[in-house]
N, C-alpha and C. Protein backbone atom coordinates (compact mmCIF):
# COMPACT_ATOMS: atom_id res chain seq x y z
N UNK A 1 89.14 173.50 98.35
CA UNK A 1 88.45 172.89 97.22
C UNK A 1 89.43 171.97 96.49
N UNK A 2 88.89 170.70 96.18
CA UNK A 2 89.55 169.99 95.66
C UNK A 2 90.09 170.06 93.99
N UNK A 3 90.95 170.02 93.30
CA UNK A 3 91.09 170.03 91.97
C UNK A 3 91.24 168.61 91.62
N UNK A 4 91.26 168.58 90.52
CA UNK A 4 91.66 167.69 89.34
C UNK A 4 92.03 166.33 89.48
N UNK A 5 93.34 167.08 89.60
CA UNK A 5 94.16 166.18 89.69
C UNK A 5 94.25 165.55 91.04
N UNK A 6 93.72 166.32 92.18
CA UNK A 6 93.50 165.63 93.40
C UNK A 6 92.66 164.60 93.56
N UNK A 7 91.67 164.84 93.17
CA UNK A 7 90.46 163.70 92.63
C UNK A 7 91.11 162.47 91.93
N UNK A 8 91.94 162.89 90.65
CA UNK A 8 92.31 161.96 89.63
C UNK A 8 93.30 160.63 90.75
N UNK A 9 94.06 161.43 91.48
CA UNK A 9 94.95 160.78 92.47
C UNK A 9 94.26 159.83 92.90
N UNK A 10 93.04 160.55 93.79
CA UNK A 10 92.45 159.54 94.85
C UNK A 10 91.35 158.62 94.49
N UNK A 11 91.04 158.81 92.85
CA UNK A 11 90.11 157.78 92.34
C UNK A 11 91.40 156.61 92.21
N UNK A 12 92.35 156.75 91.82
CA UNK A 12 94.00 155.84 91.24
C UNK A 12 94.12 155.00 92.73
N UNK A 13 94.32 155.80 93.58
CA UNK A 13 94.23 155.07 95.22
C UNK A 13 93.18 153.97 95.42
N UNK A 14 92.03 154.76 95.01
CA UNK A 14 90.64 153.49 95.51
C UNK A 14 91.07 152.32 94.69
N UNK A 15 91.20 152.93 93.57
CA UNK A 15 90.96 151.86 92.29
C UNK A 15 92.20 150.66 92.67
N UNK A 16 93.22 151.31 93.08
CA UNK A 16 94.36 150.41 93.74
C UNK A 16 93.96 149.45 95.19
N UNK A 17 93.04 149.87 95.43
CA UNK A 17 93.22 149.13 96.69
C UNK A 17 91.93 148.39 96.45
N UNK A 18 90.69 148.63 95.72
CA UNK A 18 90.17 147.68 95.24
C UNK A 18 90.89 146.52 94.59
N UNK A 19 91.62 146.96 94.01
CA UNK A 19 92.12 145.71 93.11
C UNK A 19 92.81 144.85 94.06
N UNK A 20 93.82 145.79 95.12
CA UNK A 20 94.25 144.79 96.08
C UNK A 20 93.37 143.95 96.95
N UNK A 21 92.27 144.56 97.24
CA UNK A 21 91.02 143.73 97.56
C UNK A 21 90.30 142.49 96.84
N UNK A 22 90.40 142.93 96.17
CA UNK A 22 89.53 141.51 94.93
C UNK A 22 90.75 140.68 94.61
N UNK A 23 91.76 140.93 94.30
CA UNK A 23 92.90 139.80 95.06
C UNK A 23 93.06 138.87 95.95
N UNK A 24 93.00 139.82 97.04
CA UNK A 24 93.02 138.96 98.64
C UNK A 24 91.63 138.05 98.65
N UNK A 25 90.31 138.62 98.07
CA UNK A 25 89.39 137.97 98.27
C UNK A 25 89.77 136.82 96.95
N UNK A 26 89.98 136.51 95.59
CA UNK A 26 90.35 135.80 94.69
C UNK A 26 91.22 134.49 95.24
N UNK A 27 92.74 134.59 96.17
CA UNK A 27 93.55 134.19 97.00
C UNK A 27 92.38 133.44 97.75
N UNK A 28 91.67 133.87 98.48
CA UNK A 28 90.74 133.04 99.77
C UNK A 28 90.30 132.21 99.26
N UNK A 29 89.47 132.47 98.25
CA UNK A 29 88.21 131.55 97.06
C UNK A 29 88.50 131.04 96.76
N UNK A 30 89.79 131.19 96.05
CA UNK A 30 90.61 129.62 95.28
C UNK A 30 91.29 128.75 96.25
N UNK A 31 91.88 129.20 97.20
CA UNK A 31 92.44 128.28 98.65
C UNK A 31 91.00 127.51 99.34
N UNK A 32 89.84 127.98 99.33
CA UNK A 32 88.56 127.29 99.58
C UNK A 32 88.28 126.43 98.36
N UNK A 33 88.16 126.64 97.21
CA UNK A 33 88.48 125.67 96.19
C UNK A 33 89.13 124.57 96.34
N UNK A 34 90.51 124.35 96.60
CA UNK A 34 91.40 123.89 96.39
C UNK A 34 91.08 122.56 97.56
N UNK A 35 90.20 123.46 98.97
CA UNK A 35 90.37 122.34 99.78
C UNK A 35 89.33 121.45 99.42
N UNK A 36 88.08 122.48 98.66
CA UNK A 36 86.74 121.31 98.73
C UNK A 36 86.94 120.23 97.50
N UNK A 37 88.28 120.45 96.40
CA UNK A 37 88.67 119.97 95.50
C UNK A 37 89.71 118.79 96.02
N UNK A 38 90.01 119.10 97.09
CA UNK A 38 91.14 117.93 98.45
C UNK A 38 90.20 117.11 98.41
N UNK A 39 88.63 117.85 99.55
CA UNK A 39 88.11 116.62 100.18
C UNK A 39 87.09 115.84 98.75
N UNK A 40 87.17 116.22 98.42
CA UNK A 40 86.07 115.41 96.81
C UNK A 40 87.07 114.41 96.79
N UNK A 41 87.86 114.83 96.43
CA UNK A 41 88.93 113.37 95.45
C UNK A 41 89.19 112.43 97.11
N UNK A 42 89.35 112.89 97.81
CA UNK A 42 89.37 111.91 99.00
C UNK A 42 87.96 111.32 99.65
N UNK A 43 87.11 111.52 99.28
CA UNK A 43 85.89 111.14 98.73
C UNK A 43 85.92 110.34 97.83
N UNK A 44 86.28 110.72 96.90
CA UNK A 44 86.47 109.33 95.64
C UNK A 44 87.20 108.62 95.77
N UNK A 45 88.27 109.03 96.18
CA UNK A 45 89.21 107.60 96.69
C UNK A 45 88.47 106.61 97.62
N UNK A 46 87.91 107.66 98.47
CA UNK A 46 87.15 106.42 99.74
C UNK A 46 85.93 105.47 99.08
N UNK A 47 85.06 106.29 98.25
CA UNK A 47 84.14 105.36 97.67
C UNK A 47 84.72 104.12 96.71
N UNK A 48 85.67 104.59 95.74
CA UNK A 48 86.25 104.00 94.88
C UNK A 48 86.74 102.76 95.74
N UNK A 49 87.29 103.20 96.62
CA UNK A 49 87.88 101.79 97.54
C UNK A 49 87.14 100.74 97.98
N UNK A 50 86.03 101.54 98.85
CA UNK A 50 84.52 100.74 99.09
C UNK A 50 83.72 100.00 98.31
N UNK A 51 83.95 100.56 97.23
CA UNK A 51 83.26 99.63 96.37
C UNK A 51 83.90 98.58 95.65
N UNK A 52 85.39 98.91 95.07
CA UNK A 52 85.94 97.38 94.93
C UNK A 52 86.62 96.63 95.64
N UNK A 53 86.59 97.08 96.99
CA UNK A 53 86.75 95.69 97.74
C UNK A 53 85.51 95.45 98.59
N UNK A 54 84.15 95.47 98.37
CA UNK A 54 83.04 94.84 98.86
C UNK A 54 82.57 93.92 98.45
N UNK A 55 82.29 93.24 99.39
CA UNK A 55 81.72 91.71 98.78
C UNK A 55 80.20 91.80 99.47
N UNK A 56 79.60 90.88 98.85
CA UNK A 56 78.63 90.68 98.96
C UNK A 56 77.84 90.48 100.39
N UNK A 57 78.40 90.05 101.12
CA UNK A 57 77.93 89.00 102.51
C UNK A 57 78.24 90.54 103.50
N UNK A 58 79.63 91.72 103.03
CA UNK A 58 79.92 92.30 103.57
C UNK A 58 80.11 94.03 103.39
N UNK A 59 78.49 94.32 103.31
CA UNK A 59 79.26 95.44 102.20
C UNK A 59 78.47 96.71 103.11
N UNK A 60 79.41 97.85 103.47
CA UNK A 60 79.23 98.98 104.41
C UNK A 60 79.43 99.89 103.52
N UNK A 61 78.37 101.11 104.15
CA UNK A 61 78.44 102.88 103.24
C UNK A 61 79.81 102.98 103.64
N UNK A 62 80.55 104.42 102.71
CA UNK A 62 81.97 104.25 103.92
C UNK A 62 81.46 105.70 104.58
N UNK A 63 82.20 106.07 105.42
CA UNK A 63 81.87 107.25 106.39
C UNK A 63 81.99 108.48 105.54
N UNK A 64 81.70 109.52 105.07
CA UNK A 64 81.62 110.30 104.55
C UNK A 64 81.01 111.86 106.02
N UNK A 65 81.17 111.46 106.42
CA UNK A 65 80.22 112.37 107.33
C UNK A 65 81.74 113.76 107.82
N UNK A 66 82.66 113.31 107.92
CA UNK A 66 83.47 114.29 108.19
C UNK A 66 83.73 115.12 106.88
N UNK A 67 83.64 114.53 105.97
CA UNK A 67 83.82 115.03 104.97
C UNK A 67 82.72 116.42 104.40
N UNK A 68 81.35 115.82 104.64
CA UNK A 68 80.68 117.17 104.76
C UNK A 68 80.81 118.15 105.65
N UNK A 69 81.31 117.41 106.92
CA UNK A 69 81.33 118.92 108.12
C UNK A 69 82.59 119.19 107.70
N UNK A 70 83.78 119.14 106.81
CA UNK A 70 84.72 119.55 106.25
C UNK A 70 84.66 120.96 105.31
N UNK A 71 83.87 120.72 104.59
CA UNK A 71 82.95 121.19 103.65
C UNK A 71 82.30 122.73 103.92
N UNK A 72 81.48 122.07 105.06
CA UNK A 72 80.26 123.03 105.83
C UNK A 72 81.78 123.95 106.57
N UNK A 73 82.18 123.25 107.07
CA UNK A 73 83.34 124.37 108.15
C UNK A 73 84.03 125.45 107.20
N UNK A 74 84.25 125.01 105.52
CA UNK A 74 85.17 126.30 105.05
C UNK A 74 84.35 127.54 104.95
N UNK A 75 82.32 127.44 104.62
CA UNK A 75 81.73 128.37 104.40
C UNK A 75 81.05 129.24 105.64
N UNK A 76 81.89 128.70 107.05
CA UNK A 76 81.40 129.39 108.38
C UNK A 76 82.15 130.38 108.71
C-alpha cells in the first residue's frame, strides 16, 4: 500500500516531467514560429521588390508558391 509521501513523490515526478514536456513542446512552437516569421519577411522582401521595380509594359506576380509549401511542410 502506498503512503503519503509516496504519492506526494510521484505526483512531484509527473508534475516534473510535464513541465519538461510543455517545454520541449514550447522549444518546437516557437522554432516553427520563427521559421514562418523567416518565410513572411522573405515574402515581403520579395513583394516589396516586385513592386518597386515594376514598370508598367512589364509587370509579373513574383513566385510565392514555395513559400506556401514552406509553410504547409512545418505543419506535416
Amino acid at each position: 500500500m502506498y503512503n503519503v509521501d509516496h504519492l506526494q513523490a510521484q505526483h512531484l515526478e509527473t508534475m516534473q516531467q510535464l513541465s519538461k514536456d510543455q517545454a520541449k513542446s514550447a522549444r518546437k512552437l516557437q522554432f516553427q514560429l520563427d521559421q514562418i516569421n523567416e518565410a513572411f519577411n522573405e515574402l515581403h522582401e520579395t513583394l516589396i521588390d516586385s513592386i518597386s521595380h515594376a514598370t508598367p509594359a512589364h509587370v509579373k506576380a513574383p513566385r510565392i508558391g514555395g513559400f506556401f509549401s514552406q509553410v504547409k511542410g512545418l505543419f506535416l
